[in-house]
N, C-alpha and C. Protein backbone atom coordinates (compact mmCIF):
# COMPACT_ATOMS: atom_id res chain seq x y z
N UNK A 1 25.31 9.14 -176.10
CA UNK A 1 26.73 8.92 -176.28
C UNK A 1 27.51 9.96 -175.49
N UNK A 2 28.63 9.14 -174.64
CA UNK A 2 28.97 10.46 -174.36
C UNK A 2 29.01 10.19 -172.57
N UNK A 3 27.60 9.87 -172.34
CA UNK A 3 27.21 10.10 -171.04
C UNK A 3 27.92 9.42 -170.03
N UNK A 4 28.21 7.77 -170.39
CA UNK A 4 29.10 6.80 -169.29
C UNK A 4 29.68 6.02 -169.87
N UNK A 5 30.34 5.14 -169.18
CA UNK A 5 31.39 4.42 -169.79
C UNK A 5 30.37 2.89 -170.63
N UNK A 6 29.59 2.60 -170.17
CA UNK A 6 28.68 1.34 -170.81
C UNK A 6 28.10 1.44 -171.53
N UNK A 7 27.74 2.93 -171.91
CA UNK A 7 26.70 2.86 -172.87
C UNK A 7 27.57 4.01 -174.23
N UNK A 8 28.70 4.13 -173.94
CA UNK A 8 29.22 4.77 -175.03
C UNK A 8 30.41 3.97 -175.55
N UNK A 9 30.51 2.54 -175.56
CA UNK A 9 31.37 2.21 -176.53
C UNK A 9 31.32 0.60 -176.12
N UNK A 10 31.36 0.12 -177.35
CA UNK A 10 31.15 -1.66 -177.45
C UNK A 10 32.63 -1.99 -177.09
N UNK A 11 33.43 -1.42 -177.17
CA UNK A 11 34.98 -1.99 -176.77
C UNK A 11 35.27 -2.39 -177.67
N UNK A 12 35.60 -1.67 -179.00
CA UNK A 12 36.24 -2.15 -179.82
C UNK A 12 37.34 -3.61 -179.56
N UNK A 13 37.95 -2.46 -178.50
CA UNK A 13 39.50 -2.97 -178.69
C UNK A 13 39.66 -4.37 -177.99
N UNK A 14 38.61 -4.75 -177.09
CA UNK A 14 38.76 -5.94 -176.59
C UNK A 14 38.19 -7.26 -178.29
N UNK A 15 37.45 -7.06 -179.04
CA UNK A 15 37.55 -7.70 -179.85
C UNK A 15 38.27 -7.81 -180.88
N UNK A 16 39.21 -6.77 -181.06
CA UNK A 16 40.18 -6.86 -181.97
C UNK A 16 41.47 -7.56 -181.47
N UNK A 17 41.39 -7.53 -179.66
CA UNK A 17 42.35 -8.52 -179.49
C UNK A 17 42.48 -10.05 -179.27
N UNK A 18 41.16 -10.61 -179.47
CA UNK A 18 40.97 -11.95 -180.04
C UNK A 18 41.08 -12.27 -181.74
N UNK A 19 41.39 -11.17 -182.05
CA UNK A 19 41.81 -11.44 -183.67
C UNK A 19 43.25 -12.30 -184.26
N UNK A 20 42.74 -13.39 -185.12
CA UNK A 20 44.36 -14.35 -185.37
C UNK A 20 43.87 -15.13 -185.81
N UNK A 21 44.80 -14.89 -186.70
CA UNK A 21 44.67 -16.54 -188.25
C UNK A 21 43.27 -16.56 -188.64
N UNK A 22 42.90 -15.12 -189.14
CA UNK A 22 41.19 -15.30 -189.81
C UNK A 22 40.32 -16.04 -189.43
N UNK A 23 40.27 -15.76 -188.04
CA UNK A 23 39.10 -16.76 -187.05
C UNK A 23 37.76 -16.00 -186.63
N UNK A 24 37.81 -14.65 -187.78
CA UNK A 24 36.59 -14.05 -187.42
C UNK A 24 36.36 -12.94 -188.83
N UNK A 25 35.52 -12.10 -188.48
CA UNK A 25 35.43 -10.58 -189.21
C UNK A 25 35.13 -10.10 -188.21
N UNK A 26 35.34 -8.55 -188.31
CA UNK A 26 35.27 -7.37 -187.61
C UNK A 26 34.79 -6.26 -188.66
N UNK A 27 34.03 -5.36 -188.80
CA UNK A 27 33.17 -4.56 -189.49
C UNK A 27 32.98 -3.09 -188.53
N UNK A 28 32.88 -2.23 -189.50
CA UNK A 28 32.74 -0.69 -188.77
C UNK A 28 31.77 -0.29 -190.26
N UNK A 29 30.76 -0.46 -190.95
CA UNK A 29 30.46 0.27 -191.94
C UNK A 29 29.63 1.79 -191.71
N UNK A 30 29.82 2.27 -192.34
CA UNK A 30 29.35 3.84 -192.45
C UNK A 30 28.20 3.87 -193.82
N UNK A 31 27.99 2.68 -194.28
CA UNK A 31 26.78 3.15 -195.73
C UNK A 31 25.90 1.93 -195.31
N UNK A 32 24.61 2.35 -195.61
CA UNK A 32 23.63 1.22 -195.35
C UNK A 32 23.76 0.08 -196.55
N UNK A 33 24.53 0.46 -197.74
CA UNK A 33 24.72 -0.78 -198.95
C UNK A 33 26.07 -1.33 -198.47
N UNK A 34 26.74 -0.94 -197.36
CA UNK A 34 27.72 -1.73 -197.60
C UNK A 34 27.80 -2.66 -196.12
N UNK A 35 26.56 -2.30 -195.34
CA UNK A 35 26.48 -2.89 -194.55
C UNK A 35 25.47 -4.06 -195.05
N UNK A 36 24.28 -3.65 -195.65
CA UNK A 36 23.69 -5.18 -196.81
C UNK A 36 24.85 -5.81 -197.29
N UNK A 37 25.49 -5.15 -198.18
CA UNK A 37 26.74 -6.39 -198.80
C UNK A 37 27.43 -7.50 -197.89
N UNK A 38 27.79 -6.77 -196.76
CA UNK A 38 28.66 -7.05 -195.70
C UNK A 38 27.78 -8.54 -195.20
N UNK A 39 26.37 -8.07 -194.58
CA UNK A 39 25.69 -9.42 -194.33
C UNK A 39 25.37 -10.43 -195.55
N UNK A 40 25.19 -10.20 -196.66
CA UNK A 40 25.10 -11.08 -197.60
C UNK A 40 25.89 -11.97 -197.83
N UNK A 41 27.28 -11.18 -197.77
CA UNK A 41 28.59 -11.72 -197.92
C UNK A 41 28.57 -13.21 -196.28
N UNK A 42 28.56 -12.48 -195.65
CA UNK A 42 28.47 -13.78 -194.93
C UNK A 42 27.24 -14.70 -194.64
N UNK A 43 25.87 -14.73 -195.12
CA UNK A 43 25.23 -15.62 -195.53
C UNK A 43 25.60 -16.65 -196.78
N UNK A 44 26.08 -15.95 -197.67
CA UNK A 44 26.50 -16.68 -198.72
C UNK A 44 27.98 -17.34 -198.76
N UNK A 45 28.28 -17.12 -197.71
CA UNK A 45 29.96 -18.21 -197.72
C UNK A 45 29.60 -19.01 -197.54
N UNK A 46 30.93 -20.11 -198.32
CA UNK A 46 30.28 -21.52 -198.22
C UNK A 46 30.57 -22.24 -196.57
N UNK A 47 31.33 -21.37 -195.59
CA UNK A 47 31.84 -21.56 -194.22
C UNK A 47 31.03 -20.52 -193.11
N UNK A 48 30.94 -21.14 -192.16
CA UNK A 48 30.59 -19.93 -191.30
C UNK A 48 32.08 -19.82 -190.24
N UNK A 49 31.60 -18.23 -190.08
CA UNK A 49 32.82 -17.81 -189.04
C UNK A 49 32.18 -16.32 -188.80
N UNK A 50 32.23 -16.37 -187.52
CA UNK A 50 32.02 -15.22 -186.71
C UNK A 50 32.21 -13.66 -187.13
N UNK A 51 30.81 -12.81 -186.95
CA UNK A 51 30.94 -11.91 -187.50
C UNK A 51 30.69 -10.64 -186.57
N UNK A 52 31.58 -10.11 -186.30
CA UNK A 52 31.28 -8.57 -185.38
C UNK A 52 31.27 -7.46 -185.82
N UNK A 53 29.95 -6.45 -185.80
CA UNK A 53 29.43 -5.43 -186.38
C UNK A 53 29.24 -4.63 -185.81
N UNK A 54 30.20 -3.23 -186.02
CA UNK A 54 29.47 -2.30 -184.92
C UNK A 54 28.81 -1.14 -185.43
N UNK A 55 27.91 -0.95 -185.00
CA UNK A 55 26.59 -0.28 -185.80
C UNK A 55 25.89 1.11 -184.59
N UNK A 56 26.55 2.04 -184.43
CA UNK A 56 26.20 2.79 -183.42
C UNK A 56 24.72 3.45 -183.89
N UNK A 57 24.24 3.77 -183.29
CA UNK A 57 22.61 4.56 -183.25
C UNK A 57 22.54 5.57 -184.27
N UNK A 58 23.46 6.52 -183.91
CA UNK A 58 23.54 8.05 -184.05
C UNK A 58 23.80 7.62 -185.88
N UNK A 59 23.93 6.79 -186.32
CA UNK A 59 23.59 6.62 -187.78
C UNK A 59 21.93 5.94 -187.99
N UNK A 60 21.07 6.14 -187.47
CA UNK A 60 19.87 5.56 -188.11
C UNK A 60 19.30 6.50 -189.01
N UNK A 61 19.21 7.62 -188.25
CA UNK A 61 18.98 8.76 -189.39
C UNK A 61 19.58 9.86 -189.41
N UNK A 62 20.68 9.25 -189.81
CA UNK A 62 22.14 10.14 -190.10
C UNK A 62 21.79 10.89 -191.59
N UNK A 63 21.54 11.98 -191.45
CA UNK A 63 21.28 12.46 -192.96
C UNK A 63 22.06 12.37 -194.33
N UNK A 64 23.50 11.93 -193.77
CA UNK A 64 24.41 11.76 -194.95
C UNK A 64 24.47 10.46 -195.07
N UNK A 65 23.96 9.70 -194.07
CA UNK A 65 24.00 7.90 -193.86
C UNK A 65 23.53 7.01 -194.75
N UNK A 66 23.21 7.48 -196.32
CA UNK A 66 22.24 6.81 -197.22
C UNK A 66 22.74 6.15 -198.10
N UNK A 67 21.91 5.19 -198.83
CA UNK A 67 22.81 4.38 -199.90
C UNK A 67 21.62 4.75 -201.14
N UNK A 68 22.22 4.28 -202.18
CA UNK A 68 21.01 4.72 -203.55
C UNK A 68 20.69 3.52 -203.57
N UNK A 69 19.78 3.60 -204.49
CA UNK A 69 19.01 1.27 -204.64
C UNK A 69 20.27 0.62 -206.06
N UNK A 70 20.70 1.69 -206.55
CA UNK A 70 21.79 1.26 -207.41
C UNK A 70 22.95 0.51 -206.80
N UNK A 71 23.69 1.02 -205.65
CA UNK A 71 24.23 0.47 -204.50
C UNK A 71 24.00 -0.74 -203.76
N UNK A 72 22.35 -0.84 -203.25
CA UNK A 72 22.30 -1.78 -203.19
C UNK A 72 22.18 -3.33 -204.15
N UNK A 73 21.20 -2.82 -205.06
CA UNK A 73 21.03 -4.29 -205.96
C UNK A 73 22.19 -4.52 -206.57
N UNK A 74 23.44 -3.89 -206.94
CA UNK A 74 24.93 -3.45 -207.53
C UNK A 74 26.18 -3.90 -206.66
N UNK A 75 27.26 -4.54 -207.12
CA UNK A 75 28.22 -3.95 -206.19
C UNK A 75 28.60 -5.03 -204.93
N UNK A 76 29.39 -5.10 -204.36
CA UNK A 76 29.62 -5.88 -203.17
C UNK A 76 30.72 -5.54 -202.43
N UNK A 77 30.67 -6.20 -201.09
CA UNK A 77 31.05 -5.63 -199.66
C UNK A 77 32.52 -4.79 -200.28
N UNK A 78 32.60 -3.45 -199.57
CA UNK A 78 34.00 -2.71 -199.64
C UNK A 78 34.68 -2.87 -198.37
N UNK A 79 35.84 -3.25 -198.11
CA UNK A 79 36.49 -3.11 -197.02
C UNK A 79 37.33 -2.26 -197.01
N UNK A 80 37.35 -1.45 -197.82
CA UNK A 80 38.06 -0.34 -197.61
C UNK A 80 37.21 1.03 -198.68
N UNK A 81 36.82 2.41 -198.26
CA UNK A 81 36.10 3.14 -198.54
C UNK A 81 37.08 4.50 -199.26
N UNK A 82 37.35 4.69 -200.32
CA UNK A 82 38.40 5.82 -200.85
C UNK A 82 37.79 7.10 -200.72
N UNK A 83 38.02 8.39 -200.83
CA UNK A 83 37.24 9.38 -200.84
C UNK A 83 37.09 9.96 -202.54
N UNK A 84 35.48 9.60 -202.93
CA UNK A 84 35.52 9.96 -204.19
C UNK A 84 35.61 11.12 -204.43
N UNK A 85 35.57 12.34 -203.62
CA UNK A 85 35.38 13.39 -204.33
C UNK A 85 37.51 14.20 -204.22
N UNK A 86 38.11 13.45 -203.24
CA UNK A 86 39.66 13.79 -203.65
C UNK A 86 40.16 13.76 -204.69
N UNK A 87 40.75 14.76 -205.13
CA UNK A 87 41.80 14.73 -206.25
C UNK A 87 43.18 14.40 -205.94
N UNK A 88 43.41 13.33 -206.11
CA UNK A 88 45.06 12.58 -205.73
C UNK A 88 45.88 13.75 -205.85
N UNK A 89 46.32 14.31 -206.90
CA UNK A 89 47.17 15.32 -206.92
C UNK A 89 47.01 16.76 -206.11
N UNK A 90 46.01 17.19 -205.98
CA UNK A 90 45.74 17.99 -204.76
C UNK A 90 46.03 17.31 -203.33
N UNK A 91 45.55 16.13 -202.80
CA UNK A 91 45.71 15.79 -201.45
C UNK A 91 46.68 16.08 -200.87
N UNK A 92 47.27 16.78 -199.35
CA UNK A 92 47.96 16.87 -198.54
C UNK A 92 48.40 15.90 -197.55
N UNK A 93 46.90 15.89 -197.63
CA UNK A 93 46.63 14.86 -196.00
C UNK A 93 45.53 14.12 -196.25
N UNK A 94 46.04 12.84 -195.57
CA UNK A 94 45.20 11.36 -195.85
C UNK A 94 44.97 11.31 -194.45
N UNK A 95 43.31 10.76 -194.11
CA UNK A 95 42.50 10.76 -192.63
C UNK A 95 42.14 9.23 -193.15
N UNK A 96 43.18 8.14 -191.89
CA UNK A 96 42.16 6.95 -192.17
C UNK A 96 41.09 7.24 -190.80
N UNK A 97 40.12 6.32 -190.92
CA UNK A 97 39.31 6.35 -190.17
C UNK A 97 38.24 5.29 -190.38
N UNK A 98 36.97 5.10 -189.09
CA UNK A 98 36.36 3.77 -189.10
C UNK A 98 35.05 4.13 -188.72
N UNK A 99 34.02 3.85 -188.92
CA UNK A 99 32.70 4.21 -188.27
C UNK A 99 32.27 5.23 -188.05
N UNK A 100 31.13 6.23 -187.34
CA UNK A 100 30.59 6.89 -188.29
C UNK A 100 31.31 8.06 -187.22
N UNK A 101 32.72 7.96 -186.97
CA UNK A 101 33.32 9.60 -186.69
C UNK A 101 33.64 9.96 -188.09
N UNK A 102 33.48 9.06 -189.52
CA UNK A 102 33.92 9.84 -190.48
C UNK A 102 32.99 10.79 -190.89
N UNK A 103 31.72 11.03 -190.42
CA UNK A 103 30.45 11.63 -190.76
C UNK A 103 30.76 13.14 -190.37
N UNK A 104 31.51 13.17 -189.35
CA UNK A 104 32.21 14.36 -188.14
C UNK A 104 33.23 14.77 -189.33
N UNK A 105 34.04 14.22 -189.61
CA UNK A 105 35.45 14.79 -190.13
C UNK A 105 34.63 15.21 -191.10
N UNK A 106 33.73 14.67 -192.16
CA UNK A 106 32.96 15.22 -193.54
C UNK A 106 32.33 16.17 -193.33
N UNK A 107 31.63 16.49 -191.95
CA UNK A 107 31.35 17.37 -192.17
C UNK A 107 32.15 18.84 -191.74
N UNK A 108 33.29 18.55 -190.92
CA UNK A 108 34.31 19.77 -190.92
C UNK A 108 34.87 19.82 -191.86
N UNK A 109 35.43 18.85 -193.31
CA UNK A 109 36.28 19.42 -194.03
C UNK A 109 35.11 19.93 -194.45
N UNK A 110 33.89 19.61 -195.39
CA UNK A 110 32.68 20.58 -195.80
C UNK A 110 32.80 22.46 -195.49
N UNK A 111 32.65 21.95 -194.11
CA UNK A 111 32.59 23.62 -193.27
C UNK A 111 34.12 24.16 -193.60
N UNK A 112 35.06 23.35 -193.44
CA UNK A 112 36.05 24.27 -194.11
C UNK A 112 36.37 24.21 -195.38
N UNK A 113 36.03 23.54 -196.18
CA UNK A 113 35.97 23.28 -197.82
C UNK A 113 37.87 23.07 -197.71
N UNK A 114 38.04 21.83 -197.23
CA UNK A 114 39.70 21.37 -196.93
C UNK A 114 39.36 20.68 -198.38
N UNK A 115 39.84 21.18 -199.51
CA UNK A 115 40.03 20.11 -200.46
C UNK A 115 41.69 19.15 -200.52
N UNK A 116 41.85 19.26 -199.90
CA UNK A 116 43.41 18.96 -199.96
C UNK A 116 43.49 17.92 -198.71
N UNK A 117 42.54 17.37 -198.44
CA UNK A 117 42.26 16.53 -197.27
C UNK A 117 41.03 15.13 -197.88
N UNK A 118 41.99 13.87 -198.10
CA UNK A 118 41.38 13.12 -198.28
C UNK A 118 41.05 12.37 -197.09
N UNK A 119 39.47 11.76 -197.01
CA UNK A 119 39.36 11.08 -195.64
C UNK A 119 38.68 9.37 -196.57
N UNK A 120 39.58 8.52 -195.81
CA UNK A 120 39.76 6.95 -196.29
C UNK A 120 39.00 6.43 -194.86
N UNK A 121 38.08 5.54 -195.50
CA UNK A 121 37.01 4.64 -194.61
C UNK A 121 37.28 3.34 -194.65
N UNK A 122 38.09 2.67 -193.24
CA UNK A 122 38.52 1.48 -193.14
C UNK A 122 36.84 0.90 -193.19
N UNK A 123 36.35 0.09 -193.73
CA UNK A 123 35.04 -0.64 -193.45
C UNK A 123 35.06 -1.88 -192.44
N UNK A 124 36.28 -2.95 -192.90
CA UNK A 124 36.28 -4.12 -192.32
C UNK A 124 38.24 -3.67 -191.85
N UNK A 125 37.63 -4.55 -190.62
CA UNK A 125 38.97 -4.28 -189.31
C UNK A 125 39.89 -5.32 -189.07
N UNK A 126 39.08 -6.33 -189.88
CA UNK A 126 39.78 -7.56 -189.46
C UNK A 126 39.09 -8.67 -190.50
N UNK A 127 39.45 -9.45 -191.34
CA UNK A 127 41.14 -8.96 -191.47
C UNK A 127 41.33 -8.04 -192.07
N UNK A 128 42.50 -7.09 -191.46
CA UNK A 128 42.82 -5.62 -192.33
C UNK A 128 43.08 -5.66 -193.82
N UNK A 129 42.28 -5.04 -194.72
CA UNK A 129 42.48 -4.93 -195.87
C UNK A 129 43.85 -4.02 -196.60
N UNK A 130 45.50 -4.37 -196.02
CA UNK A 130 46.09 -4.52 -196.15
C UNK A 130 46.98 -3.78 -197.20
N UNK A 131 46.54 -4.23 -198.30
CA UNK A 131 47.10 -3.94 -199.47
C UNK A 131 46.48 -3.06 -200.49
N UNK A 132 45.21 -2.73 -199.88
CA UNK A 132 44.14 -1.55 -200.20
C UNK A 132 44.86 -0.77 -199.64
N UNK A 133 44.97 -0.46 -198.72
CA UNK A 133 45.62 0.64 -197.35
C UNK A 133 46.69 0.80 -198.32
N UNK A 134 47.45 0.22 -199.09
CA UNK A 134 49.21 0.59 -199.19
C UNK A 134 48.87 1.05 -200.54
N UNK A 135 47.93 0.46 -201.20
CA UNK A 135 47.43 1.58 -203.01
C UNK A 135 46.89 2.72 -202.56
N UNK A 136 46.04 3.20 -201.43
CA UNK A 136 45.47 4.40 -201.17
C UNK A 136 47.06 5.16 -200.51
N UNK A 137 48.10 4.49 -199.83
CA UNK A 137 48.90 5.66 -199.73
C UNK A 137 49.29 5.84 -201.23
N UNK A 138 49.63 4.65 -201.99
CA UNK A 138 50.41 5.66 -203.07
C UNK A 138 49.78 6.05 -203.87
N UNK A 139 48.28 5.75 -203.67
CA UNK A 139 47.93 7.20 -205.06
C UNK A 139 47.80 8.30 -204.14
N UNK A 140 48.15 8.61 -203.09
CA UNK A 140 47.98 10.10 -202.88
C UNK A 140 49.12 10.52 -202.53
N UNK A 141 50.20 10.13 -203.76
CA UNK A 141 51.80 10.14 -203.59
C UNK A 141 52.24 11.86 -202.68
N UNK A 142 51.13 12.41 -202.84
CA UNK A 142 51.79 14.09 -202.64
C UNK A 142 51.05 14.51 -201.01
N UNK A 143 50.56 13.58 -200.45
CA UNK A 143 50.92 13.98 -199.10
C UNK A 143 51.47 13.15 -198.21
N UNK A 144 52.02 14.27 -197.45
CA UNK A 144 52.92 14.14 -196.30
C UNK A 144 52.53 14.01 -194.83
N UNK A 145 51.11 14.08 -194.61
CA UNK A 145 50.75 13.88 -193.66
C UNK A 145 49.57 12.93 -193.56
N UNK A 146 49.81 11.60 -192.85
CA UNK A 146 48.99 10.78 -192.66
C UNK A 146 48.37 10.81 -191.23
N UNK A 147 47.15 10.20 -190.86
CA UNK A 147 46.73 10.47 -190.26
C UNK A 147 45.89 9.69 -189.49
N UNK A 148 45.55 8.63 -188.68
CA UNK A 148 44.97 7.80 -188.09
C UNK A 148 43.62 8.31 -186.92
N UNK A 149 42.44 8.76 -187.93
CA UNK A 149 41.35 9.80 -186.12
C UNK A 149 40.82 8.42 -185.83
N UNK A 150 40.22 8.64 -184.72
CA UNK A 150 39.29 8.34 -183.83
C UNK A 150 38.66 8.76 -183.05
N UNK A 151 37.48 8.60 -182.25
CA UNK A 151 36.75 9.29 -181.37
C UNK A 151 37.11 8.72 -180.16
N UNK A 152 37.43 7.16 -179.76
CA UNK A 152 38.15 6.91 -178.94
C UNK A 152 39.18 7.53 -178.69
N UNK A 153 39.29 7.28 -176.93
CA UNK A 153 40.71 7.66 -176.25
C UNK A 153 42.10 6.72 -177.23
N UNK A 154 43.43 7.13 -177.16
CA UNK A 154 44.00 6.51 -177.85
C UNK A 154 44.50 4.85 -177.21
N UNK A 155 44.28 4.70 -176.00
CA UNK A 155 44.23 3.12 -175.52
C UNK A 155 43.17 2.14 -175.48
N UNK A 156 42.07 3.16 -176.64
CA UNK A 156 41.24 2.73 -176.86
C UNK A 156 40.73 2.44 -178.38
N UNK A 157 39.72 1.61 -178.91
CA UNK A 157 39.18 1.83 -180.24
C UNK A 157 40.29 0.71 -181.15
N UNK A 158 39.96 1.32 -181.95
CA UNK A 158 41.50 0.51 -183.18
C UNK A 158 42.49 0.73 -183.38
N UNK A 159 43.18 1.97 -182.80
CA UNK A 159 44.41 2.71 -183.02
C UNK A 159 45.53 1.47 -182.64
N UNK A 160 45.70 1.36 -181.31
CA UNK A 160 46.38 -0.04 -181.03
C UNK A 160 46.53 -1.33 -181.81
N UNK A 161 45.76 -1.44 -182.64
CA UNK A 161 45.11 -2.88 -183.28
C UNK A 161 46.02 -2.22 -184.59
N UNK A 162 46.06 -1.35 -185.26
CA UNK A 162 46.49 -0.49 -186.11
C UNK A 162 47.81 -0.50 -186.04
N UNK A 163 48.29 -0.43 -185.11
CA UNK A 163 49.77 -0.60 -184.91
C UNK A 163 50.30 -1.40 -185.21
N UNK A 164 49.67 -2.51 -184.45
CA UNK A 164 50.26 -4.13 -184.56
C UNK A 164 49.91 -4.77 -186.11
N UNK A 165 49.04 -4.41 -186.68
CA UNK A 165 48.62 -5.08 -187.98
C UNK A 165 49.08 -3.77 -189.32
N UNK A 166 49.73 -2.92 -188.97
CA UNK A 166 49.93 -2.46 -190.42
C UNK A 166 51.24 -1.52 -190.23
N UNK A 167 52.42 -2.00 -190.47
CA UNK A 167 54.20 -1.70 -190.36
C UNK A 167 53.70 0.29 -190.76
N UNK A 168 53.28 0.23 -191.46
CA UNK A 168 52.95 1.91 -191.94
C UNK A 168 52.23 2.71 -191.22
N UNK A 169 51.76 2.17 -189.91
CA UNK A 169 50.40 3.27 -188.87
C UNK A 169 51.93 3.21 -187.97
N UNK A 170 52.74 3.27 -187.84
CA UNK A 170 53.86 4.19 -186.80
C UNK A 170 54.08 5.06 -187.23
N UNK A 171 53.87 4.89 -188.34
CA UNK A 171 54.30 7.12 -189.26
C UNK A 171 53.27 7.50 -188.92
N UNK A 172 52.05 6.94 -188.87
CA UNK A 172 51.00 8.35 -188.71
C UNK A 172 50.45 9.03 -187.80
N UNK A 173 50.00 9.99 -188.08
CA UNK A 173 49.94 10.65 -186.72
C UNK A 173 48.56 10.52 -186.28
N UNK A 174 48.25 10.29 -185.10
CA UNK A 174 47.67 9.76 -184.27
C UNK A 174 46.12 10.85 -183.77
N UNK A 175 45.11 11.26 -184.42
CA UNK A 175 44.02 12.28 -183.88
C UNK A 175 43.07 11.41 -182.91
N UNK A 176 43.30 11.53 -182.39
CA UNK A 176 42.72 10.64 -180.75
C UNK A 176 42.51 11.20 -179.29
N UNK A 177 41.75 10.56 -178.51
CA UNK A 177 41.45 11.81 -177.54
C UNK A 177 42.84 11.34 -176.86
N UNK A 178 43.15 11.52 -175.68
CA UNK A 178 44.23 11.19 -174.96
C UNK A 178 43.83 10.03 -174.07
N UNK A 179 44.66 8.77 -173.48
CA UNK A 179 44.72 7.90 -173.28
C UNK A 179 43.83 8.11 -171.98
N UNK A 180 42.99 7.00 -171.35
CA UNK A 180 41.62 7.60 -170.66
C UNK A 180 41.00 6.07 -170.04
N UNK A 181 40.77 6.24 -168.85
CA UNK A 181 40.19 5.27 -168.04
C UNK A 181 39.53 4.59 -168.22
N UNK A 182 38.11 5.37 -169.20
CA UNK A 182 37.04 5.21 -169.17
C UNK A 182 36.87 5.65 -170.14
N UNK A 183 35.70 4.75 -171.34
CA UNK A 183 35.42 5.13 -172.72
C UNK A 183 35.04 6.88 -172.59
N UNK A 184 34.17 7.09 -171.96
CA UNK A 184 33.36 8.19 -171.94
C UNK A 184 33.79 9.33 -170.57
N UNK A 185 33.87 10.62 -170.59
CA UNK A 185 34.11 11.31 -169.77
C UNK A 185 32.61 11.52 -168.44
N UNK A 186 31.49 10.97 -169.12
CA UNK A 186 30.40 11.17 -167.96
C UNK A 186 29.61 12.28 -167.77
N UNK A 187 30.02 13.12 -168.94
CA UNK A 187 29.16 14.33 -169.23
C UNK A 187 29.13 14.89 -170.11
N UNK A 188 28.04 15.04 -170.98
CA UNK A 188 27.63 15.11 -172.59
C UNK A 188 28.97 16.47 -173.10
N UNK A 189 28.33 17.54 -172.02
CA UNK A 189 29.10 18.76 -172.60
C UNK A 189 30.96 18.45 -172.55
N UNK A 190 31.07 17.89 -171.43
CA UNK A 190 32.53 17.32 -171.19
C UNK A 190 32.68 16.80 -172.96
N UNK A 191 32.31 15.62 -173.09
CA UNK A 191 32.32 14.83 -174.00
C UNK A 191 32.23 15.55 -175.45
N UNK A 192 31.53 16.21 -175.90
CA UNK A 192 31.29 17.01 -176.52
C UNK A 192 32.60 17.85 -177.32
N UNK A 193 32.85 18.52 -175.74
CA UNK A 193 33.94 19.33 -176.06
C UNK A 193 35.66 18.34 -176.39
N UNK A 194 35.46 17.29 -175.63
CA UNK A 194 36.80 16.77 -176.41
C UNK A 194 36.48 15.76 -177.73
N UNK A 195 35.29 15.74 -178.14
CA UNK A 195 35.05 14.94 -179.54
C UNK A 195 35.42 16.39 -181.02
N UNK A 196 35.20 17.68 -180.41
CA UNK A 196 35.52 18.90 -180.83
C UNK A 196 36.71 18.65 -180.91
N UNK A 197 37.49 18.67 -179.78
CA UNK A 197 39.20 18.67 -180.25
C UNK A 197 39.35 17.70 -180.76
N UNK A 198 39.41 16.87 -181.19
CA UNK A 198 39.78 15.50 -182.01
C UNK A 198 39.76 16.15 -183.59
C-alpha cells in the first residue's frame, strides 16, 4: 500500500458515483462479524442487487481485526459502528470514518489515551445510513468538533460522496490528505509520512 496508484486503492469514489435510487450496496466493514452479517444479509434477500465490498489486505491479520463467535452466531449487519468505549458526556470530538483507517485513528487515540474523542464507523456507504449518523451527532450533544478522516486524498475516497448525501458533512471538518492526482504518492516512506499527517 502506498507504493502506486493501482495497487493502492479500488476507487472508491468512482463507485459511489454510480450510486441512485438504491440500485446497489456499498460496504467498508472493519469486523470480520459484520462483514459475515453483511454477506448473509444479501444471500438472504428476497431480491438480488449488487453488492460492493471493500476489503483491503492489511486487515487479514490485523490484530485488533477480530470478532468473538458470540458476534458471529448473534446479531446482524451494522451499518453504522458507535464507539463503545465513549462516554457521550465526555466527547469533544466525533471522527466519522470508513474502513480499516479506523484501526490507525484507534490506535493513536490509545497512544494518546484521547478519551474525549469518539471515533464512529460508517460500515455501509450506500445507502447512507442517514438517520443513524444524525442520533450519533446528538448523543454526543457536547462536541463541537466533527470530523470526517480518511486516508484518501480529499478528491478522493468518500469525502465527496459525503457531501452530496448528508446536508451535515459541510460542517465537518475534513482530515484528508490534500487533493492529489494519484491515489498513492509512489513511495512507501513518502506515503507513510503523509498517512502520519492525516
Amino acid at each position: 500500500e502506498g507504493q502506486g496508484a493501482e495497487h493502492s486503492s479500488a476507487r472508491m469514489e468512482r463507485y459511489l458515483q454510480l450510486c441512485a435510487k438504491d440500485n446497489m450496496f456499498v460496504a467498508d466493514c472493519t469486523t470480520p462479524a459484520n462483514m459475515f452479517h453483511l454477506l448473509r444479509r444479501q444471500m438472504k434477500a428476497s431480491y438480488r442487487k449488487p453488492l460492493i465490498v471493500f476489503t483491503p489486505k492489511s486487515l487479514l491479520r490485523h490484530p485488533k481485526c477480530v470478532s468473538t463467535v458470540d458476534e458471529f452466531a448473534n446479531g446482524s449487519f451494522q451499518m453504522l459502528i458507535d464507539d463503545a468505549h465513549a462516554k457521550a458526556d465526555k466527547v469533544k470530538t466525533v471522527v466519522f470514518v470508513t474502513g480499516k483507517f479506523y484501526y490507525d485513528l484507534l490506535e493513536e487515540q490509545e497512544n494518546l489515551s484521547r478519551e474525549d474523542v469518539a471515533l464512529v464507523r460508517i460500515e455501509q456507504l450506500f445507502p447512507l445510513p442517514v438517520d443513524q449518523i444524525r442520533q450519533v451527532l446528538k448523543k454526543y450533544k457536547n462536541a463541537h468538533d466533527v470530523v470526517w478522516a480518511q486516508e484518501e486524498p480529499r478528491n478522493m475516497g468518500a469525502y465527496g460522496f459525503m457531501l452530496m448525501h448528508l446536508e451535515e458533512a459541510k460542517t465537518f471538518r475534513a482530515a484528508t490528505g490534500r487533493a492529489y492526482g494519484a491515489p498513492a504518492a509512489g513511495s512507501s516512506t513518502r506515503a507513510k509520512r503523509r498517512h502520519k499527517e492525516i
